[in-house]
N, C-alpha and C. Protein backbone atom coordinates (compact mmCIF):
# COMPACT_ATOMS: atom_id res chain seq x y z
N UNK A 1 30.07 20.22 38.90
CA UNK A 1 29.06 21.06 38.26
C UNK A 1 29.49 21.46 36.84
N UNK A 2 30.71 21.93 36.51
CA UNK A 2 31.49 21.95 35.50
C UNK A 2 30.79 20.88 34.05
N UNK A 3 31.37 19.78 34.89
CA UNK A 3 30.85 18.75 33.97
C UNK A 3 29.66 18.71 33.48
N UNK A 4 28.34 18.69 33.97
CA UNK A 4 26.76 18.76 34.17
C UNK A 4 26.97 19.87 32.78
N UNK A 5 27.80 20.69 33.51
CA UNK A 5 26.96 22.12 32.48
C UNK A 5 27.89 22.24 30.80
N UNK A 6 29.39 21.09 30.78
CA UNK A 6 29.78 21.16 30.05
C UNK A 6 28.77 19.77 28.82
N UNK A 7 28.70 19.02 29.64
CA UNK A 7 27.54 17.35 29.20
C UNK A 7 26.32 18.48 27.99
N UNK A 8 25.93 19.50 28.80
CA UNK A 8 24.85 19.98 28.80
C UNK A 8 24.62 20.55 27.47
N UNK A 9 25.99 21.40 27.08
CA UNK A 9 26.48 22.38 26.24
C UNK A 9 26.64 21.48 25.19
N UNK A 10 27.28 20.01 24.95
CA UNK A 10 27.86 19.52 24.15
C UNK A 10 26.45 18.86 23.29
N UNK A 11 25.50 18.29 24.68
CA UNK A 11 23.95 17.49 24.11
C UNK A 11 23.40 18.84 22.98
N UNK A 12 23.15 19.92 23.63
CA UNK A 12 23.00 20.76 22.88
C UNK A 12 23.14 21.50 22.07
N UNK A 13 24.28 21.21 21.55
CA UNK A 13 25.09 21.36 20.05
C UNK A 13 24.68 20.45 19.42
N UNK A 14 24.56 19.26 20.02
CA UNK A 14 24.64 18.01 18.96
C UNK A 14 23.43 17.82 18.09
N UNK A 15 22.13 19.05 19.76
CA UNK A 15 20.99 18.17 18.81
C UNK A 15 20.49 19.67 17.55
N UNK A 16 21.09 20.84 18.40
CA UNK A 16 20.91 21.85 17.06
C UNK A 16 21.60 21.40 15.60
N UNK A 17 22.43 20.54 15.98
CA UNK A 17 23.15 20.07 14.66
C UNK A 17 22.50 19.33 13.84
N UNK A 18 21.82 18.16 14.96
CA UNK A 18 20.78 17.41 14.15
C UNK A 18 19.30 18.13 13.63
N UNK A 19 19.24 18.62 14.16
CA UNK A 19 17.93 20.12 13.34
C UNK A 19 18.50 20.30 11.89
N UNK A 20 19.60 21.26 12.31
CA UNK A 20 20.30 21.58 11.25
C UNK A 20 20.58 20.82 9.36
N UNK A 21 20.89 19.62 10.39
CA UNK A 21 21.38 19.10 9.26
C UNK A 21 20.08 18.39 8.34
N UNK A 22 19.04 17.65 9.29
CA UNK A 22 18.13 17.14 9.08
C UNK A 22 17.30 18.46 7.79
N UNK A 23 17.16 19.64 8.61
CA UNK A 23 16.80 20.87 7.67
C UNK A 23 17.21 20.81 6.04
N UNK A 24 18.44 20.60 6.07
CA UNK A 24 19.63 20.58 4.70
C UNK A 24 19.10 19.64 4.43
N UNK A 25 18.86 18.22 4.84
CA UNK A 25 18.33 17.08 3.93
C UNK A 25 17.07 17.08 3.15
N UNK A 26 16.28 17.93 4.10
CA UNK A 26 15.03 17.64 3.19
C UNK A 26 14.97 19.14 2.43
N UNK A 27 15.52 19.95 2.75
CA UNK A 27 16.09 21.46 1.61
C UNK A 27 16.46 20.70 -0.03
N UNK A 28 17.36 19.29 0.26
CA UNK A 28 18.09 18.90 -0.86
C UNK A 28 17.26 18.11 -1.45
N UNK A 29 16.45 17.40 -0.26
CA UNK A 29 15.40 15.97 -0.87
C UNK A 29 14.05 16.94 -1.91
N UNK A 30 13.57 17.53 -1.25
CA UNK A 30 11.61 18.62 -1.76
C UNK A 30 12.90 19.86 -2.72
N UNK A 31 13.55 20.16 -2.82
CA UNK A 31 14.44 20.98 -3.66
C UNK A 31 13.45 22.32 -3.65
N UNK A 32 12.68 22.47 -2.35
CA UNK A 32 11.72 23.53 -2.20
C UNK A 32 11.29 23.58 -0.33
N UNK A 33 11.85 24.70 -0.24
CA UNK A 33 11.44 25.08 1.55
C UNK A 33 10.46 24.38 1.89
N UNK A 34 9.04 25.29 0.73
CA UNK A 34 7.88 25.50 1.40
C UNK A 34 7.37 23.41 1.03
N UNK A 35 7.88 23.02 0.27
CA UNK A 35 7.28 21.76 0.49
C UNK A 35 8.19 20.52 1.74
N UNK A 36 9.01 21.19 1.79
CA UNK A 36 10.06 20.35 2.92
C UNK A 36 9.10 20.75 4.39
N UNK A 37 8.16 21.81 4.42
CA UNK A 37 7.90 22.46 5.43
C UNK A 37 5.98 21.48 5.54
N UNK A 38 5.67 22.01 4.28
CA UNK A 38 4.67 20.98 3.94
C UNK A 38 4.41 19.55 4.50
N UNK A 39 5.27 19.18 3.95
CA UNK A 39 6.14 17.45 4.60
C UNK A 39 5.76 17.09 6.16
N UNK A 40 6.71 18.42 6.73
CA UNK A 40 6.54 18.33 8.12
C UNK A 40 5.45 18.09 8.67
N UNK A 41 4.49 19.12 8.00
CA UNK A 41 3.16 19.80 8.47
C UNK A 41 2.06 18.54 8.38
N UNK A 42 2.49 17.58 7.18
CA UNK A 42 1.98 16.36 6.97
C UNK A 42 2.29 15.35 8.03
N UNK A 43 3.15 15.43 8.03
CA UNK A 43 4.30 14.27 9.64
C UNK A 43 3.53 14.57 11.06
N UNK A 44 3.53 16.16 11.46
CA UNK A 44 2.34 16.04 12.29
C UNK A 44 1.32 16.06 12.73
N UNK A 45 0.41 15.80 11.39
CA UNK A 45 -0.91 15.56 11.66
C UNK A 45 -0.97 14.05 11.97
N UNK A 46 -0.09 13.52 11.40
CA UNK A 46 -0.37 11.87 11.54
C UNK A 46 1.04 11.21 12.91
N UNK A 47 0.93 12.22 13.84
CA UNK A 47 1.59 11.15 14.98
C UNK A 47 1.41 12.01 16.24
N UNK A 48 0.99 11.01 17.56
CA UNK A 48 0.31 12.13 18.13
C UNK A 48 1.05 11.95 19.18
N UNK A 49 2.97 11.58 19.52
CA UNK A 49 3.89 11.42 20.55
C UNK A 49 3.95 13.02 20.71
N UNK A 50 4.22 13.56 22.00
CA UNK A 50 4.61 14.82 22.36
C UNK A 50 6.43 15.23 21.66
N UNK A 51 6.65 14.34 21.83
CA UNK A 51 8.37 14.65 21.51
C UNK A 51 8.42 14.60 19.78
N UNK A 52 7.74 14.14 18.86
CA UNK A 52 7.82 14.07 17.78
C UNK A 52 7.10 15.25 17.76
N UNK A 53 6.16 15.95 17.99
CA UNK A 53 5.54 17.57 17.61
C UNK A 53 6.57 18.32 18.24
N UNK A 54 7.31 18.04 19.05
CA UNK A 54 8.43 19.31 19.34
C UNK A 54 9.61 19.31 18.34
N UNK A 55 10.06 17.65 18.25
CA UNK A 55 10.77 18.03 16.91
C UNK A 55 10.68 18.23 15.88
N UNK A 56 9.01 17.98 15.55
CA UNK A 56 9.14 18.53 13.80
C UNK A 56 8.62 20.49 14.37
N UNK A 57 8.28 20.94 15.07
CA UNK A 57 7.89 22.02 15.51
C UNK A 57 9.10 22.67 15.34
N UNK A 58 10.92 22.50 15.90
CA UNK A 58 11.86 22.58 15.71
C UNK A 58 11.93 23.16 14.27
N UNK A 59 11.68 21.82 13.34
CA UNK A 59 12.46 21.55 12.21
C UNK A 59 11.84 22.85 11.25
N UNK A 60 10.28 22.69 11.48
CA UNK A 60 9.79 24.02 10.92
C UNK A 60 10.14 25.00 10.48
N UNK A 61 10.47 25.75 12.11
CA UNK A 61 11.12 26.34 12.78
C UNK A 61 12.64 26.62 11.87
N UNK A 62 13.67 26.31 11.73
CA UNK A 62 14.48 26.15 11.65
C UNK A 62 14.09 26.81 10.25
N UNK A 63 13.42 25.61 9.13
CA UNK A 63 13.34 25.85 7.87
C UNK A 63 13.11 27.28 7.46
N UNK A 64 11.78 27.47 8.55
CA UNK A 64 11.18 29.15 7.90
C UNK A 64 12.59 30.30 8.51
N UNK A 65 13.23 30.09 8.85
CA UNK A 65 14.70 30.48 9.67
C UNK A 65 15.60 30.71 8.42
N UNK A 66 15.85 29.42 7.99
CA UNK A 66 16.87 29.28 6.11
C UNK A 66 15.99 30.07 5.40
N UNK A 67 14.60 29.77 5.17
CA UNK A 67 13.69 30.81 4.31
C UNK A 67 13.55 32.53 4.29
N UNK A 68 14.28 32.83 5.83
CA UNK A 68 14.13 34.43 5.89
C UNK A 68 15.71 34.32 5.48
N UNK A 69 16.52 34.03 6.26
CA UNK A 69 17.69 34.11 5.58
C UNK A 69 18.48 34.27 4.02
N UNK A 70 17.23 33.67 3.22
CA UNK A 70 17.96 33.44 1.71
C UNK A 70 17.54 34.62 0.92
């Protein structure tokens, strides 16, 4: 069980990381939140997989997150 819940802990670092970092790329790419956020907002109007609206929903997420923060 150990394992399961350590597997679990590690997937889930990895993929807040990939949020994370993905966030910083397009922070560096639009050199502007609100258009990195824009972007997104563009990305999911045009794809209609369930798992791609949770991750740009994430990434949003995340951005308006760096945006209260700064």
């Amino acid at each position: 069980m150990m394992d399961k819940v350590s597997n679990f802990k590690k997937a889930s670092e990895s993929y807040d990381k990939l949020i994370n970092d993905y966030a910083i790329e397009l922070l560096d790419e639009f050199n502007s939140n609100k258009k990195a956020r824009a972007f997104l907002q563009e990305q999911l109007a045009n794809t209609a997989k369930p798992e791609t609206h949770e991750f740009i929903f994430l990434m949003v997420k995340r951005l308006e997150q760096i945006a209260l923060n700064q």
